[in-house]
Protein backbone atom coordinates (compact mmCIF):
# COMPACT_ATOMS: atom_id res chain seq x y z
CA UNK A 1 34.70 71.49 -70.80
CA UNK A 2 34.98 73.16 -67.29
CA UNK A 3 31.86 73.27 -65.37
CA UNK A 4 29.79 76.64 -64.85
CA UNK A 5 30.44 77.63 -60.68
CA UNK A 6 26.98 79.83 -60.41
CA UNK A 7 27.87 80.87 -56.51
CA UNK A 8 24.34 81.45 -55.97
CA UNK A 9 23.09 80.50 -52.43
CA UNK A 10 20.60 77.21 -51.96
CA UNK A 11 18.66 78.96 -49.21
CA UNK A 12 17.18 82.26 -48.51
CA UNK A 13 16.50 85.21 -50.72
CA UNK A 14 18.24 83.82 -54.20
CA UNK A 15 18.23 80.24 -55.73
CA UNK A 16 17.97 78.83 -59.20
CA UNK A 17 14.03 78.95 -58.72
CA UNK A 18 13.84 82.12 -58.62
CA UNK A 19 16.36 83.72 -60.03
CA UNK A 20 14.71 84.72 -63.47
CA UNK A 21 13.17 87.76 -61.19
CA UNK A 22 16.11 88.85 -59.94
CA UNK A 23 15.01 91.73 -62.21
CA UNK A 24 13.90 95.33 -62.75
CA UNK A 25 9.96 95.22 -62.26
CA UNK A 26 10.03 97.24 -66.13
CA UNK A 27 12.13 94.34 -67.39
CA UNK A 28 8.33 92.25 -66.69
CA UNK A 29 6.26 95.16 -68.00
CA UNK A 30 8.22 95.39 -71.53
CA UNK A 31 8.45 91.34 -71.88
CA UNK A 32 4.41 91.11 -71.05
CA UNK A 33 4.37 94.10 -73.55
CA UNK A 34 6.24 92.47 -76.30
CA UNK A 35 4.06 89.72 -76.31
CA UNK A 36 0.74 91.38 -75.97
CA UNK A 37 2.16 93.47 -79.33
CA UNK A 38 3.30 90.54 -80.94
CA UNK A 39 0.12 88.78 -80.48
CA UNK A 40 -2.04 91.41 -81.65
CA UNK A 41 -0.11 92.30 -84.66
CA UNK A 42 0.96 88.63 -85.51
CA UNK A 43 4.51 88.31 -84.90
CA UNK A 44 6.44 85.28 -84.61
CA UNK A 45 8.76 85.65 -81.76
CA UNK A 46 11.26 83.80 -83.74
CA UNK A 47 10.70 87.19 -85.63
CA UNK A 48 11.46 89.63 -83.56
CA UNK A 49 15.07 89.47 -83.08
CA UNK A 50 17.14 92.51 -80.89
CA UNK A 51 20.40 92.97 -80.44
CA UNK A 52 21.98 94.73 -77.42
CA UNK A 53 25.46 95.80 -76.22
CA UNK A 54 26.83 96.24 -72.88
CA UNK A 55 29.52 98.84 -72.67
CA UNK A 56 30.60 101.81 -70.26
CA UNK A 57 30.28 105.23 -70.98
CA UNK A 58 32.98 106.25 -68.43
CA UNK A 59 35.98 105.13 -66.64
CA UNK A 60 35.51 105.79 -62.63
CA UNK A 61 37.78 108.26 -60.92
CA UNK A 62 41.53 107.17 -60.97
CA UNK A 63 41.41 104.17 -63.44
CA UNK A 64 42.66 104.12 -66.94
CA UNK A 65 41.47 101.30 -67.41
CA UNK A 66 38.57 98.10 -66.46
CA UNK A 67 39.03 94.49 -66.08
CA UNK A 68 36.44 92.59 -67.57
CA UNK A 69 34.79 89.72 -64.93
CA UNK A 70 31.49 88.20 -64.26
CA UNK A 71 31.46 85.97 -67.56
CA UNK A 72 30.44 82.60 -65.85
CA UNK A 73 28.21 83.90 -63.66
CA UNK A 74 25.61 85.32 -66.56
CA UNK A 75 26.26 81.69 -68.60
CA UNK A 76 25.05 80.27 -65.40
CA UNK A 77 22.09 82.55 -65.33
CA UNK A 78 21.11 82.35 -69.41
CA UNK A 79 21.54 78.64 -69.14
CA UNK A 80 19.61 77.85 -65.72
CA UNK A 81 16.72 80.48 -65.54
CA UNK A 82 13.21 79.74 -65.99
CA UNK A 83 9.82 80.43 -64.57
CA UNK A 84 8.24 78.03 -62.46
CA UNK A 85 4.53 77.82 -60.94
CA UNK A 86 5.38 80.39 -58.37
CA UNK A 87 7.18 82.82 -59.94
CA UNK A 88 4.83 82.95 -62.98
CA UNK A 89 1.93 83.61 -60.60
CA UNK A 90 3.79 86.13 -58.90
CA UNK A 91 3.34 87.43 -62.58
CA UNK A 92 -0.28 86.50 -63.14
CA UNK A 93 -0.89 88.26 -59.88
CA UNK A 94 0.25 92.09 -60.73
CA UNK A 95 -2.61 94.08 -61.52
CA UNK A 96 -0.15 95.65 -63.90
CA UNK A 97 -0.63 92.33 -66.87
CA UNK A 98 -4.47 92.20 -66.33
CA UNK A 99 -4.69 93.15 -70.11
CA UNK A 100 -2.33 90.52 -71.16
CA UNK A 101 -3.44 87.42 -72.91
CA UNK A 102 -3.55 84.66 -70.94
CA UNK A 103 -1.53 82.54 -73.44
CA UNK A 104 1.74 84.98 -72.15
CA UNK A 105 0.96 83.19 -68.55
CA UNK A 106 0.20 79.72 -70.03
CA UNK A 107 1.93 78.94 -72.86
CA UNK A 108 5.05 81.19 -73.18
CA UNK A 109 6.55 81.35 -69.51
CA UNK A 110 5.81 77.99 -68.45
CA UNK A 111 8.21 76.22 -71.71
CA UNK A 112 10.34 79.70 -71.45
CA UNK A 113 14.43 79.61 -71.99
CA UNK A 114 17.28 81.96 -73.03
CA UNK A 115 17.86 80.84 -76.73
CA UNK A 116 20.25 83.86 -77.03
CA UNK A 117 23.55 84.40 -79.15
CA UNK A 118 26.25 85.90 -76.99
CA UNK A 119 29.78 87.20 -77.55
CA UNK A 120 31.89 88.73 -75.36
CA UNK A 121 35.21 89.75 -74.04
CA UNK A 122 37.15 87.07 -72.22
CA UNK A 123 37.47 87.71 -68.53
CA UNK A 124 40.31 89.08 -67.10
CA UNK A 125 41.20 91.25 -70.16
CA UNK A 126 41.14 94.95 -70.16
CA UNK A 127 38.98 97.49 -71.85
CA UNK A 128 37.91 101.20 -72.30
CA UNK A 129 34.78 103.29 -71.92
CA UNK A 130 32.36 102.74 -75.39
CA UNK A 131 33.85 99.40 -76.44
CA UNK A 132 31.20 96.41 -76.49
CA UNK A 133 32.24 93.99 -74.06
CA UNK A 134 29.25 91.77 -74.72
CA UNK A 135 26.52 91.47 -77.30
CA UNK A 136 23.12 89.95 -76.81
CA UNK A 137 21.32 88.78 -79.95
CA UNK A 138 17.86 86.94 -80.25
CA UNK A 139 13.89 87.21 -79.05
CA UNK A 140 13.27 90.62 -77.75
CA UNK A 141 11.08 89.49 -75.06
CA UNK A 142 14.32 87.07 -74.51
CA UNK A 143 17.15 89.47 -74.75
CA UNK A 144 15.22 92.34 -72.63
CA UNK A 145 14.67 90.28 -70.25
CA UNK A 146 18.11 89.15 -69.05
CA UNK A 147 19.59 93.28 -68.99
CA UNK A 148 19.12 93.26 -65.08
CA UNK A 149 21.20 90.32 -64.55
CA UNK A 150 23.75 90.52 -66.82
CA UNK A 151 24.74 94.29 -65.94
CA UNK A 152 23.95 93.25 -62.03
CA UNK A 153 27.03 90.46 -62.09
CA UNK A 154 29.16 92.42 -64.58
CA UNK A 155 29.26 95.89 -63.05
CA UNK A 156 30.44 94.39 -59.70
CA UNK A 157 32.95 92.17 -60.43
CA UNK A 158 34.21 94.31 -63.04
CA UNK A 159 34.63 97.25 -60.33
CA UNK A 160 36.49 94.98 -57.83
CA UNK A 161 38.78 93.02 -60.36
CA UNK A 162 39.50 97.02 -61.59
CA UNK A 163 39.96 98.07 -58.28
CA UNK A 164 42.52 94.46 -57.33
CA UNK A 165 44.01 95.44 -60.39
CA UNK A 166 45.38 98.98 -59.00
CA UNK A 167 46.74 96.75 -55.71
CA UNK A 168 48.25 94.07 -57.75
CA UNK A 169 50.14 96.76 -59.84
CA UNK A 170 51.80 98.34 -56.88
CA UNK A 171 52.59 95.32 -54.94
CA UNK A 172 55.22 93.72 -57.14
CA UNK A 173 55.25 90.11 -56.07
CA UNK A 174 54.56 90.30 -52.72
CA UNK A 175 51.69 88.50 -51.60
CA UNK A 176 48.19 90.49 -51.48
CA UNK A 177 45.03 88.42 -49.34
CA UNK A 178 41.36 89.60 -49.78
CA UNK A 179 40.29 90.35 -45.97
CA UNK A 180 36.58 92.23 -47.70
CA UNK A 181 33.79 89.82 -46.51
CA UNK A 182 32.89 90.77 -43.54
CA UNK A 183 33.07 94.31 -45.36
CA UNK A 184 31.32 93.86 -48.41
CA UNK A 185 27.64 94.75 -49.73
CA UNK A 186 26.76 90.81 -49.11
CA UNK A 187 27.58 87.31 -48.57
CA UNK A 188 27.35 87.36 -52.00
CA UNK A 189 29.03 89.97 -52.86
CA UNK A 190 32.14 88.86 -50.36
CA UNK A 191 32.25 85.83 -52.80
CA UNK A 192 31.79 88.00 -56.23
CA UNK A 193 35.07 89.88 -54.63
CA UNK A 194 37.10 87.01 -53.84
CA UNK A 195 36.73 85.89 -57.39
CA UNK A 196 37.20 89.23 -58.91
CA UNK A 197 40.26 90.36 -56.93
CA UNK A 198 41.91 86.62 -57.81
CA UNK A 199 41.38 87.06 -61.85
CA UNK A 200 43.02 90.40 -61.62
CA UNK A 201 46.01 88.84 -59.21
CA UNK A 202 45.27 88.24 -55.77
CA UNK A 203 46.84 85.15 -54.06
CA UNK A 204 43.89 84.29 -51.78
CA UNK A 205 41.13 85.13 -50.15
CA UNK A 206 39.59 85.05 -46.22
CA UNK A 207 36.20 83.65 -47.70
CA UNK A 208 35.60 80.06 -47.12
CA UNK A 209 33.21 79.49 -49.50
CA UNK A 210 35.51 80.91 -51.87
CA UNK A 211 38.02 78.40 -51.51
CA UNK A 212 35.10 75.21 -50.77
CA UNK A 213 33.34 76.25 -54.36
CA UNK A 214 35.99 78.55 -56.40
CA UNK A 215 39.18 76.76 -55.45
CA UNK A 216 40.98 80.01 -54.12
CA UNK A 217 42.43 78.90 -51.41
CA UNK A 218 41.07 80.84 -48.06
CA UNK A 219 43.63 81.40 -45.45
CA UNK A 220 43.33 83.46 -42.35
CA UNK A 221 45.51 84.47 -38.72
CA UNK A 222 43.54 85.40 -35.92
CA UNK A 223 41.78 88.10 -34.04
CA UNK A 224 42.27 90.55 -31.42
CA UNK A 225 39.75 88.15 -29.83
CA UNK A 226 41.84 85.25 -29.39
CA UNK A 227 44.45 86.91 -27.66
CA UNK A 228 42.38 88.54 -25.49
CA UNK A 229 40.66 85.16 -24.49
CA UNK A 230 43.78 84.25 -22.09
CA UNK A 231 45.36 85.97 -19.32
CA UNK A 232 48.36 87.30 -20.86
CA UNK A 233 49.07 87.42 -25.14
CA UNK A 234 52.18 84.87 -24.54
CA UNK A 235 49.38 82.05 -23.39
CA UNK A 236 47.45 83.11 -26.03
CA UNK A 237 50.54 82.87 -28.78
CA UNK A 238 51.48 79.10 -27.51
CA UNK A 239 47.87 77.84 -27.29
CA UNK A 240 47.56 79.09 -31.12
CA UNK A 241 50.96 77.26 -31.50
CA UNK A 242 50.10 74.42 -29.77
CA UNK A 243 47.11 73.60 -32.29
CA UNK A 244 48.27 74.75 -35.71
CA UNK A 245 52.51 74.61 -35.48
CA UNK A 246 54.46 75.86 -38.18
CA UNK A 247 51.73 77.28 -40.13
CA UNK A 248 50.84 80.15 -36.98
CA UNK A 249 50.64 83.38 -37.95
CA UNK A 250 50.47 85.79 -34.73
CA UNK A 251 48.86 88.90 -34.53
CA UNK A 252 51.20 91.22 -32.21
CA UNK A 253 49.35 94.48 -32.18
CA UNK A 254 46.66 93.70 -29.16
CA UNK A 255 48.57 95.57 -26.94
CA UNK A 256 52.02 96.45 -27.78
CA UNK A 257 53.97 95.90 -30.80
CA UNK A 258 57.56 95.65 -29.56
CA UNK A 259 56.19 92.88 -26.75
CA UNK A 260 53.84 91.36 -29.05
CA UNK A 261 56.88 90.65 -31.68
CA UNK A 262 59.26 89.54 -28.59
CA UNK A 263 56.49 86.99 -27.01
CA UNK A 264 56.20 85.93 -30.99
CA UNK A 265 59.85 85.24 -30.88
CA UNK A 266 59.18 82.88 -27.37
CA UNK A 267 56.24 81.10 -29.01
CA UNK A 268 58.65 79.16 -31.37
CA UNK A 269 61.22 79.84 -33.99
CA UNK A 270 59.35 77.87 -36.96
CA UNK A 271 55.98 79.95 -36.95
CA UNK A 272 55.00 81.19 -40.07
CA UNK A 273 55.09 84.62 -39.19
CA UNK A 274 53.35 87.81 -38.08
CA UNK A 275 50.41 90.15 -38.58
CA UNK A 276 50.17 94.01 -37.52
CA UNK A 277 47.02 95.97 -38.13
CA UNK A 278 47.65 98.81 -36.44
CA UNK A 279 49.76 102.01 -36.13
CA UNK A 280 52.55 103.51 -38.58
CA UNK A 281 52.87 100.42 -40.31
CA UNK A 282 56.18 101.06 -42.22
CA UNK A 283 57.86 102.22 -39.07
CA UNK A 284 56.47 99.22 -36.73
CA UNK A 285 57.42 96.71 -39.55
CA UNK A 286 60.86 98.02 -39.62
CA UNK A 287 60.93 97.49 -35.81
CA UNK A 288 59.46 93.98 -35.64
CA UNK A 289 61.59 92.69 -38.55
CA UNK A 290 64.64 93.55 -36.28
CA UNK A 291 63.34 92.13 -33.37
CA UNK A 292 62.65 88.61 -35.34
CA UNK A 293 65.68 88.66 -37.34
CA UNK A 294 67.76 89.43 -33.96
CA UNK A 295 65.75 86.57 -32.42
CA UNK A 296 66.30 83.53 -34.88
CA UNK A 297 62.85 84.51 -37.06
CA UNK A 298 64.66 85.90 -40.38
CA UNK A 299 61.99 83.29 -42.02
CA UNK A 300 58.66 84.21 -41.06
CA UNK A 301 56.99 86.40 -42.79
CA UNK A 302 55.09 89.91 -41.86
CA UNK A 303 51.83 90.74 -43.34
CA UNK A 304 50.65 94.01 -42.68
CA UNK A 305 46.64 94.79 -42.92
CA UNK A 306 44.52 98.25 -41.36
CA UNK A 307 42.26 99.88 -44.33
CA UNK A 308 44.92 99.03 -47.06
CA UNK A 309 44.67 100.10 -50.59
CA UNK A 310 47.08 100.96 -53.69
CA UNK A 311 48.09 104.46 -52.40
CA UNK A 312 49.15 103.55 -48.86
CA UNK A 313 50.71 100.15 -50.34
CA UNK A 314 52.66 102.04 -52.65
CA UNK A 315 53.54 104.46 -49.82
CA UNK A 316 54.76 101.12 -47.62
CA UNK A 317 56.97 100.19 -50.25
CA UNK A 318 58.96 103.61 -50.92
CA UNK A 319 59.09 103.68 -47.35
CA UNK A 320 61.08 100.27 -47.08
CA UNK A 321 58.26 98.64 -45.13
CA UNK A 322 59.74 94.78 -44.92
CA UNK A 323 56.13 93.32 -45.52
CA UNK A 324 55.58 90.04 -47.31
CA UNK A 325 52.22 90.31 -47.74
CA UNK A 326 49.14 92.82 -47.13
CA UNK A 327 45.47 91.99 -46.11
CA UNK A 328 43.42 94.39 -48.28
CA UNK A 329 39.61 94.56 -47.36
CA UNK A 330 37.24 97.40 -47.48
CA UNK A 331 39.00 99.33 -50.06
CA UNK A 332 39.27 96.74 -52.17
CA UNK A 333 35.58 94.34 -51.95
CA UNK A 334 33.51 98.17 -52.07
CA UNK A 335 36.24 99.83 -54.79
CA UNK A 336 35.76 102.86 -51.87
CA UNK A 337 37.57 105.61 -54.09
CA UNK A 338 34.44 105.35 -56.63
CA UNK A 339 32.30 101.99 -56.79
CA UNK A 340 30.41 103.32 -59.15
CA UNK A 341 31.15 101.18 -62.73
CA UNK A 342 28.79 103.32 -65.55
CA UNK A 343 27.72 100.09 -67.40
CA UNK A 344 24.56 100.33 -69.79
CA UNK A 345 22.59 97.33 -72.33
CA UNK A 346 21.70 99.04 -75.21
CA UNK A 347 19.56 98.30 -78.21
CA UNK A 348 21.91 98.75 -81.21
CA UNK A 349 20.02 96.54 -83.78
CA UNK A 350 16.14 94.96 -84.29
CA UNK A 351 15.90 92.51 -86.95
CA UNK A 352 18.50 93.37 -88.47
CA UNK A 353 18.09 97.58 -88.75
CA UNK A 354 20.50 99.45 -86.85
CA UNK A 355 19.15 101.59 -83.90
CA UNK A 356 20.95 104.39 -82.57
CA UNK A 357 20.29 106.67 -79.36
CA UNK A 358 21.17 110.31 -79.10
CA UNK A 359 19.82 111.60 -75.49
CA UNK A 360 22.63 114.78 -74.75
CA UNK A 361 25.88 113.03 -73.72
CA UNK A 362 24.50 109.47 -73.83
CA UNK A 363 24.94 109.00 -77.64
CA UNK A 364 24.78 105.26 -78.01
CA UNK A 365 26.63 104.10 -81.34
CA UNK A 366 24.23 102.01 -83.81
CA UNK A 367 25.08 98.42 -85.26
CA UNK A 368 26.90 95.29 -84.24
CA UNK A 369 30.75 95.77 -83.68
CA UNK A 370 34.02 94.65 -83.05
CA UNK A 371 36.58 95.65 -81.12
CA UNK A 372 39.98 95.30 -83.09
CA UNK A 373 43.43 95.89 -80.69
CA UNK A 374 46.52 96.97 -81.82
CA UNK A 375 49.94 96.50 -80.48
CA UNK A 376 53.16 98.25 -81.44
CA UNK A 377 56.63 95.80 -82.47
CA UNK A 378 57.09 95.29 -78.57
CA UNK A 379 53.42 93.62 -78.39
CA UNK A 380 52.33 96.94 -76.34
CA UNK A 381 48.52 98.15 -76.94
CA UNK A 382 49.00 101.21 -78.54
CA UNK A 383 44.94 101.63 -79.33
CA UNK A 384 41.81 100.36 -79.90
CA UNK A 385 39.17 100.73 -83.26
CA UNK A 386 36.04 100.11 -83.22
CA UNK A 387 33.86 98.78 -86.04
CA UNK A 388 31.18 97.27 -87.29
CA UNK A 389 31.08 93.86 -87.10
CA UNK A 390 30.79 93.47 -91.36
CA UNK A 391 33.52 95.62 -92.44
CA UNK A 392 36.60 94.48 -93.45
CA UNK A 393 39.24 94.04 -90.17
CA UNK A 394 42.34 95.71 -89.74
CA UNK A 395 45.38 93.98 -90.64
CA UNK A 396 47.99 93.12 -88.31
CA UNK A 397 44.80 93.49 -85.38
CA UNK A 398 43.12 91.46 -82.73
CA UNK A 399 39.60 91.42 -82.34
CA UNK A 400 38.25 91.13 -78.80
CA UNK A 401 35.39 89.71 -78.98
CA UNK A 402 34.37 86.42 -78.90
CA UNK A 403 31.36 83.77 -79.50
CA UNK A 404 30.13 82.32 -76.27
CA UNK A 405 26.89 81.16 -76.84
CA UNK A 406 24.60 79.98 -79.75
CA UNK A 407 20.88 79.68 -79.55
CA UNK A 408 21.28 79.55 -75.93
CA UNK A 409 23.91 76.65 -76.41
CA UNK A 410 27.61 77.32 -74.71
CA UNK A 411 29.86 77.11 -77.72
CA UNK A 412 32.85 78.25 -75.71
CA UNK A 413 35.03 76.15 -73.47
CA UNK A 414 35.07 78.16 -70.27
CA UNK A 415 38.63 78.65 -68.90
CA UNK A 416 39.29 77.24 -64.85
CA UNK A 417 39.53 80.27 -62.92
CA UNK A 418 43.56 79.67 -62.71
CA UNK A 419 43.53 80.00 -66.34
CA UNK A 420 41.93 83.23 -66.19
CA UNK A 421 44.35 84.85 -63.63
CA UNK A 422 46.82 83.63 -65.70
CA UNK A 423 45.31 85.15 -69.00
CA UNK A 424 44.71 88.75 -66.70
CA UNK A 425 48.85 88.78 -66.33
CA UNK A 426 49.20 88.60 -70.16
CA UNK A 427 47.34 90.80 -71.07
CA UNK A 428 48.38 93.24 -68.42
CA UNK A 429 52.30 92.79 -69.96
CA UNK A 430 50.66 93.97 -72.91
CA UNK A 431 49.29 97.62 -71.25
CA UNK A 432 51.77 99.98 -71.16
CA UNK A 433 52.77 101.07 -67.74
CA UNK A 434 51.43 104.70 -67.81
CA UNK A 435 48.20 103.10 -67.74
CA UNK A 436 48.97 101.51 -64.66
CA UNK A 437 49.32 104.72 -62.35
CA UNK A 438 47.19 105.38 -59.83
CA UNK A 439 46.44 109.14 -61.37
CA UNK A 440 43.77 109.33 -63.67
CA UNK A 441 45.92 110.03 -66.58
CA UNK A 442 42.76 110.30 -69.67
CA UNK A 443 45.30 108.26 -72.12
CA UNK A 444 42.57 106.47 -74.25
CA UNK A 445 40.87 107.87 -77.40
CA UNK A 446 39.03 104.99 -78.88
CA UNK A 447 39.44 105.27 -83.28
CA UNK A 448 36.07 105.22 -84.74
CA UNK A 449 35.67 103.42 -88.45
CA UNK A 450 34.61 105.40 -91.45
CA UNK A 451 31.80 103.04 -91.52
CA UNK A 452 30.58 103.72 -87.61
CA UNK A 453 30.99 107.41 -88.33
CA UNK A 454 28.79 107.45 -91.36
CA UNK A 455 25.91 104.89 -90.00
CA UNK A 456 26.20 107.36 -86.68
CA UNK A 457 25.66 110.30 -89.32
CA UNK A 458 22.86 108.84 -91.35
CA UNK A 459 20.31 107.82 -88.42
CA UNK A 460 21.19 111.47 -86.69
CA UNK A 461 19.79 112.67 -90.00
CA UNK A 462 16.60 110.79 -89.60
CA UNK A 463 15.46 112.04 -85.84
């Protein structure tokens, strides 16, 4: 079984210790409130089971579709967080739980653990707005208590493997680099990106810890800095050649791009190639492919960088830019044409009776459910029905959704992050390609069941 990666930091804000309040402050308020209820009115915990579903109401601007990450991360977190001494007084100390028993502060936090059923979509596979992609099931107290978290590592990683997805689709096989760190929201977040954008087909990454924890392998050129550093850019070229040979990539742009490219070509004839990050790229690529093919380069390689996203990739390409590779950052690590991913946990079930809400355009549909695909004689999605988890499934269907965990035990083997990318690319054969423009194109209609429709219907009746 492969080992959970959490890619939480040992020092500063975050660790394992106190992770369980990386939270909403209501999140504390309804747990303390469970308990106080349950105590009064003499509920077992073990009795007072909810179930909850994580879905998204609505696709962001220009997608057609999401890609489904974060998976590992909230196993790490259900398996790993607990209260200790400090965070429980941190709890004790809110005037807010004065008129909670003292047993809740005691007794419960102190031996408290995730004992949760989950399921879930794999990572790396795609989905539409009101399908589950994960269900919670067990304690209330429990399974309210982890919504922060959960929707906190989904959302994000779900908007930048969504937003990697749109680059990977327009960049054929050329290589594409994650250049967000220094760019994103975080540290963290730099990481959460580099893993993201590699599950939904990125080749590397500029993040070192990345590559030291995640195995994507970090690679990187240099900066205007460097060349800058030495009296004229040729000095600067051969120093960087001096130290790291055939693997130097020079960046040719400091001052000008026809010089840069022709002191490139005087460095050495092995170097790996060339970066330019600045200017009309598809014409200056044009002209520096020339000038290194007419120079004894016609190996190394051009990667082109300078706020990249899909729609100026795709531009590149019509235009004939020769690139071999783009550096994507910002666009990409913030998902700058809308990072906003409309995720929601909702209570669809307590022991056992199925709970419905009906706010005005927030309609949240009742019951435990499935998610069966269907693909034409070409193994093409052609749609999606969902339905609840007892009725009978659809023949000749897949359904989506998967156990993961089992009273808070992993029953799943989780898949090395290679595997994933690799299980992304299948699944994306399957989409059909008018999915994958970069137009918001409104193509999905999810098919309700008979059963969904009438459960929906019934509890309507009864508010």
């Amino acid at each position: 079984m492969i080992s959970i990666n959490p890619i939480i930091p040992k020092s500063g804000f975050l660790t394992d210790n106190n992770i369980i309040l990386a939270t909403d402050f209501y999140e504390l308020t309804m747990s303390a409130g469970y308990f106080q209820y349950n105590l009064e009115n003499s509920i077992d915990d073990q009795n007072d089971i909810s179930t909850f579903e994580i879905f998204v109401r609505k696709l962001p601007r220009n997608r057609n579709y999401l890609i489904f990450a974060g998976l590992e991360q909230v196993i790490h977190y259900l398996k790993n967080a607990r209260f200790n001494e400090r965070t429980i007084e941190y709890f004790r100390s809110r005037e807010d739980f004065n008129n909670i028993n003292p047993k809740f502060f005691d007794e419960y936090l102190p031996n408290f653990k995730f004992d949760l059923d989950v399921w879930s979509i794999p990572e790396g596979q795609f989905f539409f707005p009101n399908e589950p992609i994960m269900r919670i099931e067990g304690p209330t107290i429990q399974a309210q208590l982890a919504e922060t978290y959960i929707l906190n590592v989904i959302t994000y990683q779900t908007a930048v493997a969504s937003k990697a997805s749109r680059i990977r689709n327009v960049s054929g096989n050329r290589i594409i680099l994650d250049f967000g760190t220094r760019r994103s929201h975080s540290p963290l977040a730099g990481i959460y990106a580099a893993r993201a954008s590699y599950i939904a087909g990125f080749n590397g990454t500029s993040n070192c810890v990345a590559d030291l924890e995640l195995g994507i392998k970090a690679s990187g050129t240099m900066a205007h800095s460097w060349v800058q550093r030495f009296p004229t850019e040729l000095e600067s070229f051969k120093a960087f050649y001096k130290i790291y040979g055939k693997n130097s990539i020079l960046l040719i742009d400091t001052y000008d791009i026809k010089k840069g490219t022709l002191n490139a070509c005087k460095t050495a004839k092995d170097i790996k190639g060339v970066r330019i990050d600045s200017g009309d790229l598809a014409e200056n690529s044009k002209i520096v492919r020339k000038i290194l093919d007419e120079n004894g380069l016609k190996n190394a390689i051009i990667t082109l960088s300078s706020d990249l996203n899909e729609h100026k990739i795709k531009d590149l390409i019509e235009k004939g830019a020769p690139a071999d590779a783009f550096g994507v950052g910002t666009e990409m690590v913030t998902s700058r044409d809308d990072p906003v991913v409309n995720s929601v946990y909702k209570l669809i079930q307590h022991n056992g009776i199925p709970k419905i809400k009906i706010s005005e355009g927030k309609i949240t549909y009742p019951g435990k459910k499935q998610v069966y695909r269907v693909y034409d004689e070409n193994g093409k999605f052609t749609k999606d029905i969902l339905m609840l988890k007892n009725e009978t499934s659809p023949e000749e269907t897949e359904p989506i959704m998967i156990p993961i965990m089992k009273k808070g035990k992993l029953i799943y083997e989780l898949p090395a992050l290679d595997e994933i990318q690799q299980f992304y690319f299948k699944n994306m054969e399957k989409l059909p390609e008018e999915y994958k423009k970069l137009e918001q194109l409104n193509l999905f209609r999810l098919k309700l069941s008979n059963g969904i429709k009438e459960l929906t219907q019934k509890l309507k009746n009864q508010y």
